[in-house]
Protein backbone atom coordinates (compact mmCIF):
# COMPACT_ATOMS: atom_id res chain seq x y z
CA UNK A 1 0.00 0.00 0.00
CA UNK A 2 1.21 3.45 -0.81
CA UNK A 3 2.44 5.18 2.52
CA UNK A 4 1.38 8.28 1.34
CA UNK A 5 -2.31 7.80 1.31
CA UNK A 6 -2.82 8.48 5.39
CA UNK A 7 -0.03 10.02 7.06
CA UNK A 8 0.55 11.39 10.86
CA UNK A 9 2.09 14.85 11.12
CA UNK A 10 2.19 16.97 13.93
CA UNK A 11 -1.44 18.24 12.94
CA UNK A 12 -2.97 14.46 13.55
CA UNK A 13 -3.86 11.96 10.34
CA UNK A 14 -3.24 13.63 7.07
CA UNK A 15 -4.33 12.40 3.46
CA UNK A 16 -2.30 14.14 0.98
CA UNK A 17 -4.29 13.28 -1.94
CA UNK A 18 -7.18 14.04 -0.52
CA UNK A 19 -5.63 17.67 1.38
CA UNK A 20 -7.44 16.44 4.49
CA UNK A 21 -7.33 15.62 7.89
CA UNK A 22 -9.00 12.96 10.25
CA UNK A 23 -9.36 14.43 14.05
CA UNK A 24 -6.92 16.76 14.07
CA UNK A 25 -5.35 18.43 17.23
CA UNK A 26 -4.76 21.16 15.89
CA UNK A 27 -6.48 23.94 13.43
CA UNK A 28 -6.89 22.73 9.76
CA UNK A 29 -8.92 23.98 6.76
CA UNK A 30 -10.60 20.28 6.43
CA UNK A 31 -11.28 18.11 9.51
CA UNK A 32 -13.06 14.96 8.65
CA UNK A 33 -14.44 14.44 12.61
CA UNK A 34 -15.73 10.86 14.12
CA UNK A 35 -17.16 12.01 16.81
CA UNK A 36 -17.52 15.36 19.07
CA UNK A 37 -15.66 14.51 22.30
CA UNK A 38 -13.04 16.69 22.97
CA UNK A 39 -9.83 14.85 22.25
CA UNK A 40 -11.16 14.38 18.62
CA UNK A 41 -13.46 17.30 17.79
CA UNK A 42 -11.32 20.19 18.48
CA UNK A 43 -12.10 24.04 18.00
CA UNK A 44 -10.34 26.10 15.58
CA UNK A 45 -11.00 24.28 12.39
CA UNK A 46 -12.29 26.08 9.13
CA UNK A 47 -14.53 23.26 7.83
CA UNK A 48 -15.64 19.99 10.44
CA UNK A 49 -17.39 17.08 8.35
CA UNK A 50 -19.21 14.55 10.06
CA UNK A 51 -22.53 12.56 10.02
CA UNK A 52 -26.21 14.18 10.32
CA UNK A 53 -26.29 12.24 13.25
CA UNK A 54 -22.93 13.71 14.72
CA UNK A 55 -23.93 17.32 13.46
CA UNK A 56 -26.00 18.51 16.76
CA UNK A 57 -23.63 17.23 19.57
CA UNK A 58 -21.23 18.78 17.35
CA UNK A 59 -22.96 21.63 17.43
CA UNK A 60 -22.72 21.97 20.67
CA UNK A 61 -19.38 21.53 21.43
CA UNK A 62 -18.06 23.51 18.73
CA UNK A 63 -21.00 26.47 18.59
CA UNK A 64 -23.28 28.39 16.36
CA UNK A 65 -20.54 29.85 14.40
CA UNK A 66 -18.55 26.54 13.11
CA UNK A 67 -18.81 25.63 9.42
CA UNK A 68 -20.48 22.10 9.64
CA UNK A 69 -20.89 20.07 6.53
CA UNK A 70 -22.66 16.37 6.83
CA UNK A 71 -22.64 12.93 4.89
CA UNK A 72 -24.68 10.12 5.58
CA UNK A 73 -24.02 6.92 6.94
CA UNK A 74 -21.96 4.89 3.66
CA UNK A 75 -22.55 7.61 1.35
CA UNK A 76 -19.34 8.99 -0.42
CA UNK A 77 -18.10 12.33 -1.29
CA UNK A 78 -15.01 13.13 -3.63
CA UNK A 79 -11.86 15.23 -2.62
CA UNK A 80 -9.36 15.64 -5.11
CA UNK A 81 -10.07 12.01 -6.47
CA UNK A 82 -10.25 10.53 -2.89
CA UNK A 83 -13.48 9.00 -1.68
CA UNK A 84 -14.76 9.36 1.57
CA UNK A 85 -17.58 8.12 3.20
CA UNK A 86 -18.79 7.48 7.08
CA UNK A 87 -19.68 4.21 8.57
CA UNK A 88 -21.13 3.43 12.21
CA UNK A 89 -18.08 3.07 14.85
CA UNK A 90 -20.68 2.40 17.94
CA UNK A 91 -19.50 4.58 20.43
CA UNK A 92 -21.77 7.84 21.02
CA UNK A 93 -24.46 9.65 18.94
CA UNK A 94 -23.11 10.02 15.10
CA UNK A 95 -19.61 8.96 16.08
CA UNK A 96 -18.14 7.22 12.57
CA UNK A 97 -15.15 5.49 10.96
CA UNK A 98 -13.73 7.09 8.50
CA UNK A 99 -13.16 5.22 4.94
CA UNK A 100 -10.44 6.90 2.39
CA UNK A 101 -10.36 5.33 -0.59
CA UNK A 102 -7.86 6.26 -3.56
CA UNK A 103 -6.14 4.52 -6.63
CA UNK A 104 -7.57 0.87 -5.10
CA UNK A 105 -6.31 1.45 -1.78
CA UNK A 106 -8.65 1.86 1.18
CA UNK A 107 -7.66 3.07 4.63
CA UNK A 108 -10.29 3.48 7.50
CA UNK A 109 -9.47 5.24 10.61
CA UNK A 110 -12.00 4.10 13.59
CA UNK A 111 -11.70 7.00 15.66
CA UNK A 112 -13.35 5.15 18.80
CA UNK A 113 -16.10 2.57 19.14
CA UNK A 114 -17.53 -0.12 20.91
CA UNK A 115 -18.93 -3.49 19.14
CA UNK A 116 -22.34 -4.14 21.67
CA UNK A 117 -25.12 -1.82 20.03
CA UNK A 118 -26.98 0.13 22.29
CA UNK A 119 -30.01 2.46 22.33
CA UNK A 120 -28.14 5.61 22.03
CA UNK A 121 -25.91 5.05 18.60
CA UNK A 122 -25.99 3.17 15.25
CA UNK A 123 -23.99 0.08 15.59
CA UNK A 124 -20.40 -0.79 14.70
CA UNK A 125 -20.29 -2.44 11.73
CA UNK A 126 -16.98 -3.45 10.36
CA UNK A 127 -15.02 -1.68 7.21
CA UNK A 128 -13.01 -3.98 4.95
CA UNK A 129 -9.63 -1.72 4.36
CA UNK A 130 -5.87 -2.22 4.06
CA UNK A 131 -4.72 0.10 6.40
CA UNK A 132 -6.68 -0.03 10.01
CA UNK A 133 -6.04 2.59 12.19
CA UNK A 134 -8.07 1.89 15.69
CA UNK A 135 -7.93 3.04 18.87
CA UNK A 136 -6.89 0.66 21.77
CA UNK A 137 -7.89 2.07 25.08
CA UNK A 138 -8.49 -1.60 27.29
CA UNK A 139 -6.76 -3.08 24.97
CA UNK A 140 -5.55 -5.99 28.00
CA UNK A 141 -7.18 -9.04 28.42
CA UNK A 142 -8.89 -8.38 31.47
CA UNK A 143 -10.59 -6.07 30.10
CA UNK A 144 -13.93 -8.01 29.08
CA UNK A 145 -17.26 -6.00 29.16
CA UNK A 146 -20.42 -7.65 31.02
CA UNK A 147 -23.61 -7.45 29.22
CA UNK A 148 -24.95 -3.65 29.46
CA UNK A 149 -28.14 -5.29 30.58
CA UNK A 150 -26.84 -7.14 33.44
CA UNK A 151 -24.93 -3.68 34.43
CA UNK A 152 -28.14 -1.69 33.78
CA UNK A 153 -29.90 -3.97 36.48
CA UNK A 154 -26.90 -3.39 38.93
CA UNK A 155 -27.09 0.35 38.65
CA UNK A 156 -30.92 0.42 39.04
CA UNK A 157 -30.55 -2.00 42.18
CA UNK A 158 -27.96 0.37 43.94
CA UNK A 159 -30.21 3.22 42.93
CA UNK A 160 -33.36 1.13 44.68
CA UNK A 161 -31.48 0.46 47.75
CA UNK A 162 -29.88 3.86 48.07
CA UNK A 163 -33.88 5.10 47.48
CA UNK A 164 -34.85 2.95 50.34
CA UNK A 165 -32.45 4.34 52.63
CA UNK A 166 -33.46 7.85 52.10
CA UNK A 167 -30.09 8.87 50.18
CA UNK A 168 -29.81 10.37 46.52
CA UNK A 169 -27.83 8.40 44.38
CA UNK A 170 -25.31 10.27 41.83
CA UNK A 171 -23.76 8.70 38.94
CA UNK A 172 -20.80 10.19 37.55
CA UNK A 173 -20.34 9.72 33.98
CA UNK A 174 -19.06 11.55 30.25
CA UNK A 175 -21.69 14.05 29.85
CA UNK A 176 -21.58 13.31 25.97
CA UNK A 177 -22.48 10.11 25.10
CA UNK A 178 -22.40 7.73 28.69
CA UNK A 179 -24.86 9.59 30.20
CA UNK A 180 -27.25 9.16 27.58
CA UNK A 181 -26.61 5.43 27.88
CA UNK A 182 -26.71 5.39 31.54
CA UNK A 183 -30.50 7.57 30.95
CA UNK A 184 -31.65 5.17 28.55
CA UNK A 185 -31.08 1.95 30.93
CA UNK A 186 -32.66 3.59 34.31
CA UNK A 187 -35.79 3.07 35.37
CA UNK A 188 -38.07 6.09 36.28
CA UNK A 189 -40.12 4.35 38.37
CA UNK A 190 -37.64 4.55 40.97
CA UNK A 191 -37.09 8.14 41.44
CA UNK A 192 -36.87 11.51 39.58
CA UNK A 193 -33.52 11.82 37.52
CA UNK A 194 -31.90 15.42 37.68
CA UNK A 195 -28.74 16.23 35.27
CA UNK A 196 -25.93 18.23 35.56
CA UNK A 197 -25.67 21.67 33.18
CA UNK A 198 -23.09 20.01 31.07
CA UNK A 199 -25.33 16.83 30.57
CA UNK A 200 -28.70 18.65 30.10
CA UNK A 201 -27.59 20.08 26.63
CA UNK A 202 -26.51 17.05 24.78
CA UNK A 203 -29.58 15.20 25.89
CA UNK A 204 -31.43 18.09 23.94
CA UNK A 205 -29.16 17.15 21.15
CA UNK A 206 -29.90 13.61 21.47
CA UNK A 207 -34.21 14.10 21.74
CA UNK A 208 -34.08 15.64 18.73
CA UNK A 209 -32.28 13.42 16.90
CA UNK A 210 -34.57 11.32 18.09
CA UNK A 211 -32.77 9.34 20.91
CA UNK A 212 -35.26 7.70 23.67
CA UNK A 213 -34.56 9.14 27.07
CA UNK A 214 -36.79 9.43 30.19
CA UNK A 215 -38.01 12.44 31.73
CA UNK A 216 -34.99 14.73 33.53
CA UNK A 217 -35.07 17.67 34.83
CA UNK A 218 -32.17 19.77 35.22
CA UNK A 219 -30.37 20.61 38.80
CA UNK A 220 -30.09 24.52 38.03
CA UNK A 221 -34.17 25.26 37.35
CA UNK A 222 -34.74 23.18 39.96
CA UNK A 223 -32.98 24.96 42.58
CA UNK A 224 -34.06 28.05 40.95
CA UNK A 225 -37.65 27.51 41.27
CA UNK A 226 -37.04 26.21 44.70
CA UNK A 227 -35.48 29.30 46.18
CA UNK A 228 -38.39 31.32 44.50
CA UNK A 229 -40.95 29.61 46.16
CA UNK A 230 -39.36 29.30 49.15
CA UNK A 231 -39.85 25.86 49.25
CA UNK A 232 -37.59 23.23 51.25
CA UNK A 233 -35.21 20.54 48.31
CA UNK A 234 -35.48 17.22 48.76
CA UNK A 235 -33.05 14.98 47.06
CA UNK A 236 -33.36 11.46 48.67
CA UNK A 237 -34.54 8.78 46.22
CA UNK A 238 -33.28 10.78 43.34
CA UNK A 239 -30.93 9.89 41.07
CA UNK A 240 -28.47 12.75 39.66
CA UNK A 241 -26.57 12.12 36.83
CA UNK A 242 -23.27 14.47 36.65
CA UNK A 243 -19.57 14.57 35.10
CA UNK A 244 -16.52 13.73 36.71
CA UNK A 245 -15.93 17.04 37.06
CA UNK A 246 -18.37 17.31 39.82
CA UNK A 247 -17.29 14.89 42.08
CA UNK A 248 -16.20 17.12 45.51
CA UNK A 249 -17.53 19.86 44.61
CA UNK A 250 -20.37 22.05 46.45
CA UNK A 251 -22.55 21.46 43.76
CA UNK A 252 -22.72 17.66 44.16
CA UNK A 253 -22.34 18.01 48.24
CA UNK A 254 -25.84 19.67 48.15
CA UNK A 255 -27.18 16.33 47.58
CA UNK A 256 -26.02 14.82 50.52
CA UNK A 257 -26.33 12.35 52.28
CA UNK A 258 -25.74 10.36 49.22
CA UNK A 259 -23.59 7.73 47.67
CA UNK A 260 -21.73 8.24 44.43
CA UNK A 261 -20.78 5.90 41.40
CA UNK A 262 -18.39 6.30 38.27
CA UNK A 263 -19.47 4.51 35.53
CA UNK A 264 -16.40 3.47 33.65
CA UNK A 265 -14.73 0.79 31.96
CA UNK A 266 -11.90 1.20 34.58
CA UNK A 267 -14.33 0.53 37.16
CA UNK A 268 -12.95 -2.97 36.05
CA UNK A 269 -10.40 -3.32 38.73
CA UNK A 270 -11.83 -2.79 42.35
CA UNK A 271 -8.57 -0.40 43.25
CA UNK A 272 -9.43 2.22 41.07
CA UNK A 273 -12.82 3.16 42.89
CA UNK A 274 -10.71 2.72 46.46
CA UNK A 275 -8.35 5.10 45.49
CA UNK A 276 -11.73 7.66 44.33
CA UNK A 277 -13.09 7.04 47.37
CA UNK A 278 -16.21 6.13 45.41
CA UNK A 279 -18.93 4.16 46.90
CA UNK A 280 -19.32 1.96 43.80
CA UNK A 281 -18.22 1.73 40.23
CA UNK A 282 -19.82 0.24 37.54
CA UNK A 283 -17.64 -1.08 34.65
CA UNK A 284 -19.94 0.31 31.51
CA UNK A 285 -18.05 1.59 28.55
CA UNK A 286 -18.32 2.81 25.18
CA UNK A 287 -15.18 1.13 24.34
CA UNK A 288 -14.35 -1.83 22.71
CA UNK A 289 -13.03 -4.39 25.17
CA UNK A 290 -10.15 -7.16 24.61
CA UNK A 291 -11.98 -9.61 22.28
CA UNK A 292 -14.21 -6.69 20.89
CA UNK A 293 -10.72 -5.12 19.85
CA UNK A 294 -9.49 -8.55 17.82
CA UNK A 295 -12.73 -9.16 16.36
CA UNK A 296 -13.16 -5.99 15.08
CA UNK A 297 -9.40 -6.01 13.61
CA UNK A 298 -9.73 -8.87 12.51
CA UNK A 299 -13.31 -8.53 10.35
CA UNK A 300 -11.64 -5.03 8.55
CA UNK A 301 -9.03 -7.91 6.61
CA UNK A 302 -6.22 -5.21 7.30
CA UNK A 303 -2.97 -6.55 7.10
CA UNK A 304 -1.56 -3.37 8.52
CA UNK A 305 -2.72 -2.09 11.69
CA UNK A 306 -2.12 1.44 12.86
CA UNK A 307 -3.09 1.66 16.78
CA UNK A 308 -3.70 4.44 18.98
CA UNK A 309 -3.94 5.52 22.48
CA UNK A 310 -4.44 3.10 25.60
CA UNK A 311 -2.51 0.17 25.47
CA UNK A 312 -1.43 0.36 21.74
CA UNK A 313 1.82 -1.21 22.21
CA UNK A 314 0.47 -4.35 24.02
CA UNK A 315 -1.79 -4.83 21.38
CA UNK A 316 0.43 -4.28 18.43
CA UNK A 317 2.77 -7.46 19.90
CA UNK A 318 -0.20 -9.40 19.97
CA UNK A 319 -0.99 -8.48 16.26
CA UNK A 320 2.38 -8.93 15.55
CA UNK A 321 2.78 -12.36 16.75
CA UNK A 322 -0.46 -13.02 14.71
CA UNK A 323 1.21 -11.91 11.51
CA UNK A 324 0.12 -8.64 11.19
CA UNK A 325 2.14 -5.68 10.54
CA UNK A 326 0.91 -3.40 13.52
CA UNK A 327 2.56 -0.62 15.37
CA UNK A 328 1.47 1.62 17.93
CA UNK A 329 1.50 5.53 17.07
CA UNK A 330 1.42 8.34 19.25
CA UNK A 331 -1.62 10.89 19.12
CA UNK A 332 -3.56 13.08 21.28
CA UNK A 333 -6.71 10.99 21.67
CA UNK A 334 -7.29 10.27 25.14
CA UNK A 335 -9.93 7.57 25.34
CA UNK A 336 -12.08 7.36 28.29
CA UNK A 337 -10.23 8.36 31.34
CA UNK A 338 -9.83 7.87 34.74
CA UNK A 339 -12.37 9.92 37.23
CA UNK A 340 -9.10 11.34 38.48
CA UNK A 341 -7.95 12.99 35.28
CA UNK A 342 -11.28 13.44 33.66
CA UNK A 343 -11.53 16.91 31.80
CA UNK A 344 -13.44 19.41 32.89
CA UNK A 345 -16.81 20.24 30.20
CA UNK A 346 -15.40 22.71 28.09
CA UNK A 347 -17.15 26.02 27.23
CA UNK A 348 -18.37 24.76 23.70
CA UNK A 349 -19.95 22.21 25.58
CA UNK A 350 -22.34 24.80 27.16
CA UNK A 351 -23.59 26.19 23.55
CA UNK A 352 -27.32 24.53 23.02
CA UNK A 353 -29.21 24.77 19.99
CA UNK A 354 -32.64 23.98 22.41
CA UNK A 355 -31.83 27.61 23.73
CA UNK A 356 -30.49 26.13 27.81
CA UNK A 357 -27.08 27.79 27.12
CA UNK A 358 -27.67 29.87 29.81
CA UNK A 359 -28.62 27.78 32.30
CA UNK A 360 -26.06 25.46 31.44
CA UNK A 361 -23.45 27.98 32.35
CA UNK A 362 -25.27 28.58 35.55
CA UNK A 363 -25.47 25.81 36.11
CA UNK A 364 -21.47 24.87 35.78
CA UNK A 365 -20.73 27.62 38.39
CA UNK A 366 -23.05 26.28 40.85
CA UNK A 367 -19.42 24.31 41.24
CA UNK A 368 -17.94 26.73 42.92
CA UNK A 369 -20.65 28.18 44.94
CA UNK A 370 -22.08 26.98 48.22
CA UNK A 371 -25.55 24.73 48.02
């Protein structure tokens, strides 16, 4: 295959036929984007391609004024004789792998996904290529997801017993894309849900692209309308869906007494919730896990095999010892991270098209004011 098809410069992956770039970290004219968490949809870009599907969490991430352009799910567009076109990668709303096609040679970057389809986003379907570039975040063999159903049921147990006691239960997760999940497995006959500012925007995003979630309503209004009518908040039973951000902050310790969760694919090994001083985790992730990560490799046909953050260098031995000509490159993508190191929401993130901007920002600052 012709090394000059897909390329990694110090701008991210570069196709110079094509004079574009695939998630790049840093401002481009063209930015072909698989999905709009922060690591991969950056600002600063002239021109951001991505699905229909992507376009509104996009939207709000990036704001009112970025030049968005949109291709549907296996349809193909032409850039200086390369073809490109989008295919399901699994992992959040609109997220997509992206297939570059020129002179017979196909390469598909994955950007990141997940192989169990779920409520919130179009299955992962595979992408026959010779060049695979994927992202390996658990890419160890412990990591091995349980059915999201059976972790569903756990969740809505803890948040039944927690009810029972009289405490409000708050789940920390990524307000783009595993909070959605996490809304679309709970059940509302247990409680009222309440969101976070920075979750309560891309759930807008999500209704009206036509995403199933239950009823939420969001912290700010409610303690607005509280203090106007003087009436006394109380959070027991509830169930308050936040990101990692929040976690010791006075916003969340208004909810008290309560018990908090991460929901996390690290949540895998017991040590990592110690050391949060968490009261439970909950290993859910929008990552592929171990066997998720070779069958998905494996269905593409690649015999060359590009991989990217996580544990890309365990991985590529593997592939390597399999025959495969893999190697681990170095990028900016961050995967999902540990509570400890999450980021915080960024501004964009507080731009909705629904017209809550506002209140999202409020919202955010509640962090650093006293309940």
């Amino acid at each position: 295959m012709s090394t000059d098809l897909l390329i990694r410069d110090d701008r991210g992956f570069y196709c110079p036929p094509g004079d574009f770039y695939v998630d790049p970290w840093r401002p481009v004219d063209r930015a072909v984007i698989t999905h709009a968490h922060s690591d991969h949809a950056r600002w600063g870009h002239r021109n951001y391609l991505t699905t229909p599907e992507g376009a509104g969490v996009l939207r709000v991430r990036m704001g009112p004024s970025a030049q968005i352009d949109t291709v549907a799910y296996g349809r193909s567009i032409d850039r200086n004789g390369v073809r490109i076109s989008l295919h399901p990668a699994g992992h959040v709303l609109g997220s997509a792998q992206v297939r570059i096609e020129h002179r017979g040679q196909v390469a598909v970057v994955s950007g990141d996904y997940k192989t169990e389809a779920d409520a919130t986003a179009t299955p992962f379907e595979p992408v026959r290529c010779h060049l695979f570039v994927s992202e390996s975040t658990f890419a160890l063999p412990i990591y091995r997801w349980k059915p999201q159903a059976a972790i569903f049921d756990d969740i809505n147990r803890w948040w039944s017993a927690n009810a029972a006691r009289g405490l409000a239960s708050v789940l920390l997760a990524y307000s783009l894309g595993k909070s959605q999940r996490i809304l679309a497995g709970l059940d509302p006959s247990i409680g009222p849900i309440y969101v976070h500012g920075a979750v309560e925007p891309l759930n807008a995003a999500y209704r009206c692209s036509g995403i199933r979630l239950p009823h939420t309503e969001y912290v700010a209004e409610t303690v607005k309308s509280a203090k106007s009518s003087g009436s006394r908040l109380a959070w027991a039973g509830a169930m308050i869906v936040a990101p990692p951000s929040a976690m010791g902050t006075p916003w969340m310790r208004r909810f008290q007494p309560l018990s908090a969760a991460f929901v996390s694919g690290w949540m895998t090994i017991r040590g990592t919730r110690r050391r949060q001083a968490l009261d439970k985790g909950f290993a859910l992730s929008d990552h592929a896990d171990w066997p998720g990560l070779l069958s998905a490799i494996a269905a593409t046909g690649a015999q060359r095999v590009w991989l990217t953050h996580g544990y890309s260098a365990v991985l590529a031995r593997h592939l390597c010892d399999q025959g495969l000509d893999a190697r681990s490159i170095d990028t900016h993508f961050r995967g999902e991270a540990d509570v400890a190191d999450a980021e915080e929401p960024a501004e964009s993130e507080r731009t909705d098209p629904a017209g809550t901007a506002a209140a999202a920002v409020a919202d955010s600052t509640e962090n650093t004011a006293a309940s």
